[in-house]
Protein backbone atom coordinates (compact mmCIF):
# COMPACT_ATOMS: atom_id res chain seq x y z
CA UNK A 1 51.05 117.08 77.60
CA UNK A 2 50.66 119.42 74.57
CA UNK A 3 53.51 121.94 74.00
CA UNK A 4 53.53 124.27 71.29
CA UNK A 5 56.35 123.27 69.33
CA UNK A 6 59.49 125.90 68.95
CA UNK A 7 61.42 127.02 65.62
CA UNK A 8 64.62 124.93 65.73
CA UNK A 9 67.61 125.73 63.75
CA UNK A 10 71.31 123.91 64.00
CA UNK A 11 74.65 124.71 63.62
CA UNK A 12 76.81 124.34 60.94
CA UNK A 13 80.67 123.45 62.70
CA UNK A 14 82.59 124.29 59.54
CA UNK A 15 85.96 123.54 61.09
CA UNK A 16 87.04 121.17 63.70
CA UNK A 17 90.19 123.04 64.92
CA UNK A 18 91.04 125.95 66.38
CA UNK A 19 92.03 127.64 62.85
CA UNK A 20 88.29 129.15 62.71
CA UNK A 21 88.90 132.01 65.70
CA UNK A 22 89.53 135.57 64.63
CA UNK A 23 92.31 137.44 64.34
CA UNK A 24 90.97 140.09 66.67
CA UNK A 25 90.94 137.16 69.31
CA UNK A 26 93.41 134.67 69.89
CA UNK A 27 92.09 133.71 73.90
CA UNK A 28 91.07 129.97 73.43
CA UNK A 29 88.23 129.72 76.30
CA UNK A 30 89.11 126.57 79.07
CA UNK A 31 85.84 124.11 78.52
CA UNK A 32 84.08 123.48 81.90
CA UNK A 33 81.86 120.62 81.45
CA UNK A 34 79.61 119.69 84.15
CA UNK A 35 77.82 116.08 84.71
CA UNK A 36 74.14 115.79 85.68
CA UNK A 37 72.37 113.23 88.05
CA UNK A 38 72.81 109.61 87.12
CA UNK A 39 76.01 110.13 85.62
CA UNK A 40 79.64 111.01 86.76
CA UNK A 41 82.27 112.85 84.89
CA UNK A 42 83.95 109.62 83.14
CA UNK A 43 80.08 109.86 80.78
CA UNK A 44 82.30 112.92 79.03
CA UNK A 45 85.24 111.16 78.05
CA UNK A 46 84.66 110.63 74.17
CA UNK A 47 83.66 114.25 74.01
CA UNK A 48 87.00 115.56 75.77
CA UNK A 49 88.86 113.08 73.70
CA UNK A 50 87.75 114.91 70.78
CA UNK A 51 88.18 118.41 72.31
CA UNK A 52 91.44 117.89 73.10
CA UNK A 53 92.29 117.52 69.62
CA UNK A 54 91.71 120.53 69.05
CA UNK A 55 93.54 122.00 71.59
CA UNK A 56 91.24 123.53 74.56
CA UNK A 57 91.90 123.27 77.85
CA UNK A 58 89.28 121.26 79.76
CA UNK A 59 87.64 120.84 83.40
CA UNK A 60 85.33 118.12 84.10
CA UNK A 61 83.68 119.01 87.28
CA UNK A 62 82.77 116.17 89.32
CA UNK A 63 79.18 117.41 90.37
CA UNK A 64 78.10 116.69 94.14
CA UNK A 65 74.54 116.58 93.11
CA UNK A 66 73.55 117.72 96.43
CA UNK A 67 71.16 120.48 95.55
CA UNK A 68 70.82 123.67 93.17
CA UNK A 69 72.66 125.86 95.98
CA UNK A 70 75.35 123.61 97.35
CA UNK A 71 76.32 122.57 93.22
CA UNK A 72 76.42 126.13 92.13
CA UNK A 73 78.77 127.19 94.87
CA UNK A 74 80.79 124.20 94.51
CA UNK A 75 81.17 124.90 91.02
CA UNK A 76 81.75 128.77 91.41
CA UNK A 77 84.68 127.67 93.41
CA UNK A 78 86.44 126.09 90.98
CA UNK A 79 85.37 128.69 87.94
CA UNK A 80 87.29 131.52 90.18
CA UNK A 81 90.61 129.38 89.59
CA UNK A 82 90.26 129.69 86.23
CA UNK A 83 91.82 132.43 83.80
CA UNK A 84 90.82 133.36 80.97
CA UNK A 85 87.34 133.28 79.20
CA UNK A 86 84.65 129.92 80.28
CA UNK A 87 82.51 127.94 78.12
CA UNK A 88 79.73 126.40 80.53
CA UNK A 89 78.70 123.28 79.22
CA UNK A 90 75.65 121.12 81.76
CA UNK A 91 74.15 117.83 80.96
CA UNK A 92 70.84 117.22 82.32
CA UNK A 93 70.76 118.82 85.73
CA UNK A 94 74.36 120.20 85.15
CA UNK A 95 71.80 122.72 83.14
CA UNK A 96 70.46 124.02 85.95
CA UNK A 97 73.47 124.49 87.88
CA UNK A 98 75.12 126.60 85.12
CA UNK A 99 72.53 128.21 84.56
CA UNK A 100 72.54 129.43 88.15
CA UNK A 101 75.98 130.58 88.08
CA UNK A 102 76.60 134.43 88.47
CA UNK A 103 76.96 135.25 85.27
CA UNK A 104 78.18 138.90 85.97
CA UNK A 105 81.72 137.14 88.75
CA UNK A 106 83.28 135.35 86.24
CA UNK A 107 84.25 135.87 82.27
CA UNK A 108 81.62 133.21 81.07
CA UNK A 109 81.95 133.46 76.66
CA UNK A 110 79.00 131.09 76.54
CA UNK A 111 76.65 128.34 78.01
CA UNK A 112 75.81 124.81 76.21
CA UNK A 113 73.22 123.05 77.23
CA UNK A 114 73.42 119.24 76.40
CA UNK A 115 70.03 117.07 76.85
CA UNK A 116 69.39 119.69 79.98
CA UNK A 117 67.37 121.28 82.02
CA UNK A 118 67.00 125.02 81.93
CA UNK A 119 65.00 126.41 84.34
CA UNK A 120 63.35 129.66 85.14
CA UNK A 121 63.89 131.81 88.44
CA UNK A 122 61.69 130.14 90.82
CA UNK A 123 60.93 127.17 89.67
CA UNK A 124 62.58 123.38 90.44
CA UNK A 125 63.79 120.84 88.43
CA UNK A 126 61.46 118.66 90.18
CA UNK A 127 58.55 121.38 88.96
CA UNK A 128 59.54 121.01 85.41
CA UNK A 129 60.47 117.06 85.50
CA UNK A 130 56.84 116.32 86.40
CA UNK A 131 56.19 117.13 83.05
CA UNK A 132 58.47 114.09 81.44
CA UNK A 133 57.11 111.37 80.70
CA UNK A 134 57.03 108.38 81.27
CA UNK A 135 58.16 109.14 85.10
CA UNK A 136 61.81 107.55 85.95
CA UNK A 137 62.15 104.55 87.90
CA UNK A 138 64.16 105.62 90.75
CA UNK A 139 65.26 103.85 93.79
CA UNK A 140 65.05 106.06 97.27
CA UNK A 141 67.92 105.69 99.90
CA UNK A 142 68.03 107.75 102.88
CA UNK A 143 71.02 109.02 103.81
CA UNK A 144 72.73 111.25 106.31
CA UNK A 145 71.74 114.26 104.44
CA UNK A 146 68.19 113.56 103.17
CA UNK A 147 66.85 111.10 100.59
CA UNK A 148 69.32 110.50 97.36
CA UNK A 149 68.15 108.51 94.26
CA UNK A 150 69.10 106.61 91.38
CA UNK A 151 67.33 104.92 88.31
CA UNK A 152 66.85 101.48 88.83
CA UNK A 153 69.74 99.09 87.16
CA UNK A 154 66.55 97.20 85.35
CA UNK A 155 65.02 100.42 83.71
CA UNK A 156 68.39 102.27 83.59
CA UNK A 157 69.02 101.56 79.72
CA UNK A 158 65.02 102.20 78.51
CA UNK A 159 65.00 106.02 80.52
CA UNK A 160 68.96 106.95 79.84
CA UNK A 161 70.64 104.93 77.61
CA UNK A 162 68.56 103.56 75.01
CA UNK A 163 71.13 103.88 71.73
CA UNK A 164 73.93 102.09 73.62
CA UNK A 165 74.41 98.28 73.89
CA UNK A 166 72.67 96.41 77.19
CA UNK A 167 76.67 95.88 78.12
CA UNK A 168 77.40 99.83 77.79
CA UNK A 169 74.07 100.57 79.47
CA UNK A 170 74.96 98.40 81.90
CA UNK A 171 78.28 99.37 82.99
CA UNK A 172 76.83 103.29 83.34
CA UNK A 173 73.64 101.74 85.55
CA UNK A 174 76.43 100.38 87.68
CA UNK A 175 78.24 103.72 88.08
CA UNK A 176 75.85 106.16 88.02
CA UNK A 177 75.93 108.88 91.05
CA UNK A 178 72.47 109.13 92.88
CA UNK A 179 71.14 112.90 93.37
CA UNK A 180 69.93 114.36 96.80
CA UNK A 181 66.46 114.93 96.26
CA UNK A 182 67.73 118.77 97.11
CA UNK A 183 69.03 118.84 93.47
CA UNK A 184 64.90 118.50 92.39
CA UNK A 185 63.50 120.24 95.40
CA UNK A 186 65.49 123.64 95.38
CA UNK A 187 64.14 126.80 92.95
CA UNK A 188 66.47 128.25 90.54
CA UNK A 189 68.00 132.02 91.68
CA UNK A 190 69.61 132.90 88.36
CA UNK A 191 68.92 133.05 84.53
CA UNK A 192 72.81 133.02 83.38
CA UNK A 193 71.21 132.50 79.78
CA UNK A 194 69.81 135.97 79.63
CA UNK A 195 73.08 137.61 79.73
CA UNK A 196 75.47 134.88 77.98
CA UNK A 197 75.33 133.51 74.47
CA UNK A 198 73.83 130.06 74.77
CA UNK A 199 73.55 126.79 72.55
CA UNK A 200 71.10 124.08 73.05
CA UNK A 201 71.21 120.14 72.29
CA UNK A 202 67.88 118.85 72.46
CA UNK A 203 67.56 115.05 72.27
CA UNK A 204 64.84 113.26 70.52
CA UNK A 205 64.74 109.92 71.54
CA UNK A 206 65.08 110.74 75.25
CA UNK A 207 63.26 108.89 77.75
CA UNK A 208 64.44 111.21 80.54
CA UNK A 209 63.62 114.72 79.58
CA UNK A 210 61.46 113.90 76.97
CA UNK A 211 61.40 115.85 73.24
CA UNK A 212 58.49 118.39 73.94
CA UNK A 213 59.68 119.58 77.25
CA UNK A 214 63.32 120.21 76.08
CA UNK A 215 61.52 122.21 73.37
CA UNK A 216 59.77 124.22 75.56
CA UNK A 217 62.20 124.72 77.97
CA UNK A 218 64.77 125.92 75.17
CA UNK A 219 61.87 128.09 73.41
CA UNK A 220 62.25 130.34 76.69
CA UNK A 221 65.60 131.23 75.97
CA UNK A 222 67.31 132.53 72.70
CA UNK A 223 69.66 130.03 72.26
CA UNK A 224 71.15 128.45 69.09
CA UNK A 225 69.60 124.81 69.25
CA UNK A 226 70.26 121.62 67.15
CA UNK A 227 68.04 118.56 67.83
CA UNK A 228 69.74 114.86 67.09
CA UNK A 229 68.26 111.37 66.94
CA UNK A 230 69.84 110.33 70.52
CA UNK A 231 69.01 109.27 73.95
CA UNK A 232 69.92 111.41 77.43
CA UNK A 233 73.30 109.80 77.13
CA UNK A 234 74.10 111.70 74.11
CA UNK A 235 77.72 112.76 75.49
CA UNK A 236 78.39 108.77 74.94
CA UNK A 237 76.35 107.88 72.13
CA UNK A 238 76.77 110.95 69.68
CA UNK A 239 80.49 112.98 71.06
CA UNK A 240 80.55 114.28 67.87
CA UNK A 241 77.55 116.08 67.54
CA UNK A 242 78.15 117.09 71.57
CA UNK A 243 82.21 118.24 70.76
CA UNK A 244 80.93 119.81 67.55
CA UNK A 245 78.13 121.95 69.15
CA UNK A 246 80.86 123.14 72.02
CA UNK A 247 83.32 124.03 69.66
CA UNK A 248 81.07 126.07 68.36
CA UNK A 249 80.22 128.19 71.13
CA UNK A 250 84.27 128.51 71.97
CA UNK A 251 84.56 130.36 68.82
CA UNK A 252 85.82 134.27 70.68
CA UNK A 253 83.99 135.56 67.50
CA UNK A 254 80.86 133.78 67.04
CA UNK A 255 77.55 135.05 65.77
CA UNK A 256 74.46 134.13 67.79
CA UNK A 257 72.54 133.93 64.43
CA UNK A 258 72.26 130.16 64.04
CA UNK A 259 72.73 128.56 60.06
CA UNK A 260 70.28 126.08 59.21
CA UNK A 261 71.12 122.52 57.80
CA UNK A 262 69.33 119.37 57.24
CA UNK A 263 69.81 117.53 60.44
CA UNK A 264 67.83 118.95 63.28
CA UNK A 265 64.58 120.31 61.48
CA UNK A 266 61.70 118.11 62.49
């Protein structure tokens, strides 16, 4: 697969407290941070250890993984108990549920997508997957509700984790949450990126969602994107490029014009 390759600029993080927001703005956004197949919420712990530090408020959303419909309302549900301004932040699949969210019901600042997939109206995760490769290993089980599935304990480190020790690797193989095949199967409704500032984390060593198709997939939108040397379990391997990148879009008075550095130009 040839994709045309995409202009990529990071993000400087200048400041790693909350000192940096304006004066015109003092509303420090709650940080909704939302898992994606394979993975539970515990895979964000280093990263909410850091943003904690710095003093925002947090939700990590434990995802059903049951399909693009049934995730988005779930989630919905627990943005309306929230006050205050939301930063959306999806790993993986949690990209396309936040990116399904009705932008317009609830007072989103910004979206982060982390390693994810962001797809357009109509299409399915499953659409856009076929275009990874190599293909996952997965492991079918039928269930009640369907057909869930899971990567294979034996592959799980080369396709997720492959910059963490076998042990790590290992222990998140063990706990990973299978997906209904719903969450591949079902096209997206919503584009929440086109009317909410977004930032993008694209991943270069994944094995998951490989490089070009994260490229492509964030060339459709117009958000600020950094690329790091990391695997699809970059919220474990590299929190601090993950914690840095969502502090950044918590700023109340950021600019959407991204500031080049070294690290992430190809």
């Amino acid at each position: 697969m040839h994709i045309s390759p995409t202009p990529v600029m990071t993000i400087i993080d200048d400041s790693t407290s909350l000192s940096g927001t304006s004066a015109a703005d003092h509303t420090t956004p709650t940080i909704v941070l939302v898992h994606g197949a394979w993975a539970d919420s515990s895979s964000w712990s280093a990263v909410v250890e850091r943003l904690r530090a710095d003093g925002f408020a947090i939700r990590s959303i434990a995802n059903p993984l049951q399909g693009v419909v049934a995730d988005t309302a779930y989630l919905s549900s627990y943005l309306a108990a929230i006050d205050g301004p939301i930063v959306l932040v999806g790993h993986s699949y949690g990209g396309a549920v936040i990116s399904n969210i009705d932008a317009s019901a609830f007072d989103i600042r910004s979206l982060v997508f982390i390693a994810a997939f962001i797809p357009l109206i109509g299409e399915t995760v499953g659409q856009l997957a076929a275009q990874s490769t190599p293909a996952l290993p997965l492991v079918p089980v039928e269930v009640p509700d369907g057909v869930e599935v899971s990567i294979e304990e034996a592959g799980f480190r080369t396709a997720f984790a492959g910059d963490l020790s076998q042990a790590i690797a290992d222990n998140l193989a063990v706990a990973q949450r299978p997906a209904n095949v719903k969450a591949v199967s079902e096209p997206s409704v919503n584009e929440a990126f086109r009317s909410v500032p977004s930032w993008a984390l694209i991943t270069r060593q994944d094995q998951a969602i490989n490089y070009d198709l994260q490229r492509h997939m964030v060339g459709r939108t117009d958000a600020n994107t950094t690329e790091v040397d990391a695997s699809h379990a970059v919220m474990v391997s590299r929190p601090d490029a993950v914690a840095d990148l969502i502090k950044q879009a918590a700023r109340p008075s950021h600019s959407h014009t991204p500031t080049a550095t070294a690290e992430g130009i190809s």
